[in-house]
N, C-alpha and C. Protein backbone atom coordinates (compact mmCIF):
# COMPACT_ATOMS: atom_id res chain seq x y z
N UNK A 1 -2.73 -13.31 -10.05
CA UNK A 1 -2.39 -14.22 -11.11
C UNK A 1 -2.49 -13.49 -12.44
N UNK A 2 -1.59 -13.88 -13.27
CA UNK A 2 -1.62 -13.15 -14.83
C UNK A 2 -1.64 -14.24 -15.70
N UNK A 3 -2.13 -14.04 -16.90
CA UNK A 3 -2.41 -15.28 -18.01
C UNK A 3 -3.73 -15.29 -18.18
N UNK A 4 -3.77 -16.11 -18.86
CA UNK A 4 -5.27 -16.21 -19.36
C UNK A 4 -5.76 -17.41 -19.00
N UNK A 5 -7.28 -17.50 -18.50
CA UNK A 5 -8.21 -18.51 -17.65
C UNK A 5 -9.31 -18.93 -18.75
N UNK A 6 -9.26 -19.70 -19.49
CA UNK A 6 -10.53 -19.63 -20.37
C UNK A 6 -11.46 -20.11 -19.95
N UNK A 7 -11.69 -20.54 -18.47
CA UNK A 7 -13.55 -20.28 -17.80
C UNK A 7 -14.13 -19.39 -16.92
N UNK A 8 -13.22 -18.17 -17.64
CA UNK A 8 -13.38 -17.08 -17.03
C UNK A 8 -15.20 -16.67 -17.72
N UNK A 9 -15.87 -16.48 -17.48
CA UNK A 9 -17.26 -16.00 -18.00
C UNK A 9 -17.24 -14.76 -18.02
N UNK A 10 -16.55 -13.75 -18.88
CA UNK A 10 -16.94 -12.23 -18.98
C UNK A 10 -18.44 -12.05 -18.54
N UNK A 11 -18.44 -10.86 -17.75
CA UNK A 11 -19.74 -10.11 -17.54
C UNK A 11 -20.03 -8.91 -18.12
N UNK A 12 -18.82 -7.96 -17.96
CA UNK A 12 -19.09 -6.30 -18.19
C UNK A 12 -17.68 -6.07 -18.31
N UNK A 13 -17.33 -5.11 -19.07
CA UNK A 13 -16.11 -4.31 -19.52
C UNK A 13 -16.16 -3.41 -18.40
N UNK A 14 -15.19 -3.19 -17.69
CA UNK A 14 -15.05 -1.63 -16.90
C UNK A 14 -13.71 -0.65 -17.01
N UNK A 15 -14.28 0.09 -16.69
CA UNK A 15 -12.77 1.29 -17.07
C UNK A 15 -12.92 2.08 -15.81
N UNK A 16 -11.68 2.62 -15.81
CA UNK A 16 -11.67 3.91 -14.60
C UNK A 16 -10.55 4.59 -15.25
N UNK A 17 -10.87 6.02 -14.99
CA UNK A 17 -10.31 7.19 -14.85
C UNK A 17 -9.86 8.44 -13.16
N UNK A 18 -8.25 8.05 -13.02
CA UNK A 18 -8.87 8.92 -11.59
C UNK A 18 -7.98 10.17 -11.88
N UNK A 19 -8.85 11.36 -12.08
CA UNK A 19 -8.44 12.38 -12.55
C UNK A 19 -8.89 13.38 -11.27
N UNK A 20 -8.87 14.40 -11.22
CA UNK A 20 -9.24 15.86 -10.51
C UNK A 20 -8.28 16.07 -9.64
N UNK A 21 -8.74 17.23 -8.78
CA UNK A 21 -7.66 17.02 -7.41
C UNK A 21 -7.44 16.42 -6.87
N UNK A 22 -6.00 16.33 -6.75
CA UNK A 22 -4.99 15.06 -5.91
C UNK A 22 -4.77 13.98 -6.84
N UNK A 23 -5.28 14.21 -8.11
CA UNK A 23 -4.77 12.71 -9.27
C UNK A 23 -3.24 12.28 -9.39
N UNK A 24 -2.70 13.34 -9.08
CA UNK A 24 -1.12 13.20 -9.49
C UNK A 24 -0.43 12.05 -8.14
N UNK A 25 -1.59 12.32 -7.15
CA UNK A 25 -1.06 11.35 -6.07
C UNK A 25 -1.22 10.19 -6.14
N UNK A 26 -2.09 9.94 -6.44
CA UNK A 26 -3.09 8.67 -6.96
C UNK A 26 -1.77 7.51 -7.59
N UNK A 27 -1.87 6.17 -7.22
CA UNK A 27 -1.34 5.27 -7.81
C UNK A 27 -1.80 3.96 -8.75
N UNK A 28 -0.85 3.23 -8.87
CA UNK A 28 -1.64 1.75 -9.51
C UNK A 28 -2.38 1.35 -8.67
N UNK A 29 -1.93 1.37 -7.71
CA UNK A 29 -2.88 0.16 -6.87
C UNK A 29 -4.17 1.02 -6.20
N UNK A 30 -4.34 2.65 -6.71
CA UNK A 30 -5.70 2.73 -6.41
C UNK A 30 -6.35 2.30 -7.69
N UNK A 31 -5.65 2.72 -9.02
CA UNK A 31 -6.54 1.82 -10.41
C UNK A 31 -7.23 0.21 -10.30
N UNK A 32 -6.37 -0.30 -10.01
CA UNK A 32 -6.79 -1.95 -8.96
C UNK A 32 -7.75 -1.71 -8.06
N UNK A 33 -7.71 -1.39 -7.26
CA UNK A 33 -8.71 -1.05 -6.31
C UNK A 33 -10.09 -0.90 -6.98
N UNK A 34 -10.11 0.47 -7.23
CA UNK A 34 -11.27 0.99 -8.64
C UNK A 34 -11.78 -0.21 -9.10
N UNK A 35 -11.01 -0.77 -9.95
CA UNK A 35 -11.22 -1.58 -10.53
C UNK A 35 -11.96 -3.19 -10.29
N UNK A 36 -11.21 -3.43 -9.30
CA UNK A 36 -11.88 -4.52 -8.04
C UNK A 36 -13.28 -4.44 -7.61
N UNK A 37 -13.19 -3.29 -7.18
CA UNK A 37 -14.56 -2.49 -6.84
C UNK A 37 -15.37 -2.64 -7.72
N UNK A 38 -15.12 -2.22 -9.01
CA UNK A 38 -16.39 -2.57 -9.72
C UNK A 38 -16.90 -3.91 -10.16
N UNK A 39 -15.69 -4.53 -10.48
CA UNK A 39 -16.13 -5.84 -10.50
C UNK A 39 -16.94 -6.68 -9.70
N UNK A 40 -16.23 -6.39 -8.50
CA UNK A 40 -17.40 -7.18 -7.17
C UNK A 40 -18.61 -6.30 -7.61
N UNK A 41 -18.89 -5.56 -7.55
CA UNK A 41 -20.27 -4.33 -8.09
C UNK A 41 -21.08 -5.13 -9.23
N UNK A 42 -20.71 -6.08 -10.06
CA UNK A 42 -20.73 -6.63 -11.03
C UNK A 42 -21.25 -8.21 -10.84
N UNK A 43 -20.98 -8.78 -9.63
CA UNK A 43 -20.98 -10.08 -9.42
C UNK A 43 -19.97 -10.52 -9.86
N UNK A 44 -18.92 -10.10 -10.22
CA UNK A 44 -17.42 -10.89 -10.73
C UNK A 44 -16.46 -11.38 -9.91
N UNK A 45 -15.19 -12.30 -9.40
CA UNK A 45 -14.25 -12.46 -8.84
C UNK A 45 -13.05 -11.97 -9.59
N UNK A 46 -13.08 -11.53 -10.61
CA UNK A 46 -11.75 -11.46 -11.55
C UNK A 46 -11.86 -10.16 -12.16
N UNK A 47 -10.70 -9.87 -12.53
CA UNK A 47 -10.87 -9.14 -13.12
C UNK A 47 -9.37 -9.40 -14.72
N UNK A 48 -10.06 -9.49 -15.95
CA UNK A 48 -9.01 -10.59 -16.45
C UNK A 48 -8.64 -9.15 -17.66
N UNK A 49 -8.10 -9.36 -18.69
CA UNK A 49 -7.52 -8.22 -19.66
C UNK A 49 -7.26 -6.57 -18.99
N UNK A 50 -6.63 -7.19 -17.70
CA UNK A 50 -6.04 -5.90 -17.34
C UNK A 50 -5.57 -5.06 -18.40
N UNK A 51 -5.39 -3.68 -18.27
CA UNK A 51 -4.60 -2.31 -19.07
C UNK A 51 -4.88 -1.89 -17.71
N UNK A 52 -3.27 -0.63 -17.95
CA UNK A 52 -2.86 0.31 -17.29
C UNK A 52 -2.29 1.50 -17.97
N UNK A 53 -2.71 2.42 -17.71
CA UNK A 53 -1.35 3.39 -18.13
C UNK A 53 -1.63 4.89 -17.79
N UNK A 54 -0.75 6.35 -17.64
CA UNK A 54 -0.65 7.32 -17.32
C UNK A 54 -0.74 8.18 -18.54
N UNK A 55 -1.49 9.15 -18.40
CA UNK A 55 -1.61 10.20 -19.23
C UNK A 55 -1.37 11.52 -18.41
N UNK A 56 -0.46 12.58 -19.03
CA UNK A 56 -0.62 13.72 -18.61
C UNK A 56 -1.69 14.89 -19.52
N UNK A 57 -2.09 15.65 -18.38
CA UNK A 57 -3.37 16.66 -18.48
C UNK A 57 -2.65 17.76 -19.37
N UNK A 58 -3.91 18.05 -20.39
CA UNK A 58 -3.07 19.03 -21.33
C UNK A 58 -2.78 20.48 -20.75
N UNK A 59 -3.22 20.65 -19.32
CA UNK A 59 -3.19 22.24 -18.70
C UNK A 59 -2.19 22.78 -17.67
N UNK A 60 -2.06 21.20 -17.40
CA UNK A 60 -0.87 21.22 -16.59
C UNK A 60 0.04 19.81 -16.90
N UNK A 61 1.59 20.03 -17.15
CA UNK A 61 2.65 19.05 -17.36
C UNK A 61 2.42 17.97 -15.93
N UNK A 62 2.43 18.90 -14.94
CA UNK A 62 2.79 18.04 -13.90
C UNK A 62 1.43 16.96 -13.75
N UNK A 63 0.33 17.33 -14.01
CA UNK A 63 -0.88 16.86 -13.38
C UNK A 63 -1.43 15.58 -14.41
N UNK A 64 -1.01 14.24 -13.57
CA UNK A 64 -1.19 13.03 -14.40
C UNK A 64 -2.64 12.35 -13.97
N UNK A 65 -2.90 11.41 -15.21
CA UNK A 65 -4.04 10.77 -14.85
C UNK A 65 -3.76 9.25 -14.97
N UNK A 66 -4.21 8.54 -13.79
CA UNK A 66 -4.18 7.03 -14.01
C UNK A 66 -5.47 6.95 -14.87
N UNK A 67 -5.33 5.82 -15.73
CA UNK A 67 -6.20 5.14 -15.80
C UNK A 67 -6.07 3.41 -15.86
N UNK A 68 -7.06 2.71 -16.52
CA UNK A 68 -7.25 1.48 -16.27
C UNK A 68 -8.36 0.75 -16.63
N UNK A 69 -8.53 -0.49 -17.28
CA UNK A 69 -9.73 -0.81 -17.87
C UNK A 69 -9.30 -2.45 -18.17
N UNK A 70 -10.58 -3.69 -18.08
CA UNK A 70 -10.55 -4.69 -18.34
C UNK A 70 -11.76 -5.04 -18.25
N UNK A 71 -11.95 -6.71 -17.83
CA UNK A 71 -13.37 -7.21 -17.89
C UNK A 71 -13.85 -7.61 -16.78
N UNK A 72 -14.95 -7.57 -16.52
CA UNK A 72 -15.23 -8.04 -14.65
C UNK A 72 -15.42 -9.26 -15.51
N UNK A 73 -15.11 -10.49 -14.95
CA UNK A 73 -15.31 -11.77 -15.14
C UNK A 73 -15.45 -12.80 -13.92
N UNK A 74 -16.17 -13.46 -14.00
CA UNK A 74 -16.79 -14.58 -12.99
C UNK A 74 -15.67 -16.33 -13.21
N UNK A 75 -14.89 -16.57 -12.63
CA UNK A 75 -14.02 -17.82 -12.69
C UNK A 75 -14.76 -18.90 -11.19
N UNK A 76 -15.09 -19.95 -11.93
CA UNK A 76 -15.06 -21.34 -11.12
C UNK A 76 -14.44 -21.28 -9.79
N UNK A 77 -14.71 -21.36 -9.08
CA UNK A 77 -14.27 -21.81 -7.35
C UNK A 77 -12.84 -22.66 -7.42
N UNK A 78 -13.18 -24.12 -8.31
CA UNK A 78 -12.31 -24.51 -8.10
C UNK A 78 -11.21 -24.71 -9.04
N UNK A 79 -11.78 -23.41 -10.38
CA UNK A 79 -10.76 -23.21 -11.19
C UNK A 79 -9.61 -22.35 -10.41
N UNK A 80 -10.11 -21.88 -9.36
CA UNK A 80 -9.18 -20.49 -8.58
C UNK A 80 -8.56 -20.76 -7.89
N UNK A 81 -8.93 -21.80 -6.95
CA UNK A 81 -8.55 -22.94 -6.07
C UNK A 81 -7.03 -23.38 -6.85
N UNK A 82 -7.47 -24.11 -8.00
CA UNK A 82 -6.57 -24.96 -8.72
C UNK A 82 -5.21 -23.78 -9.52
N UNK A 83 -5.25 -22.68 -9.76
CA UNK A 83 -4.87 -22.28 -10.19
C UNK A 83 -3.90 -21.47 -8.27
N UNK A 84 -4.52 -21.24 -7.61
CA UNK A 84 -3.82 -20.41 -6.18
C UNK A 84 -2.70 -21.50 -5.82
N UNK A 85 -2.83 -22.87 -5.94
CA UNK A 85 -2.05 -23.50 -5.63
C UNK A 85 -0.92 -23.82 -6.53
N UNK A 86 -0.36 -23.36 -7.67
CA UNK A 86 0.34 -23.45 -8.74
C UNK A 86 1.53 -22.81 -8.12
């Protein structure tokens, strides 16, 4: 879901960086992942002010870095409920 939930209860800001060997393989949906991950790590269900985006490494052209960063946030049961069925 995308938009904004305002009983979302922020907990913690998280970011990820997936850089080193094999980064260039690396996709969005491991940044999501990452990202997921920490949140549950967090006590959160959400994860709400998604960012995304790619940077290339200044040593090498080819060699990119995902990154990714938002808020672990905690949403109502049956705000999620109410909102899955939309």
């Amino acid at each position: 879901m995308e938009g904004v939930v305002p009983e979302a209860r922020h907990l913690k800001n998280i970011s990820v960086v997936l850089s080193g060997f094999g980064a260039q393989l690396k996709t969005l949906d491991d940044v999501k992942h990452r990202l997921a991950s920490d949140a549950r790590h967090a006590g959160a269900n959400a994860v709400v002010n998604f960012t995304y985006g790619q940077k290339a490494s200044w040593w090498a052209g080819d060699h990119v870095k995902w990154q990714g960063a938002g808020v672990a946030a905690q949403i109502p049961t049956e705000v999620v409920n109410r909102l899955a069925r939309r």
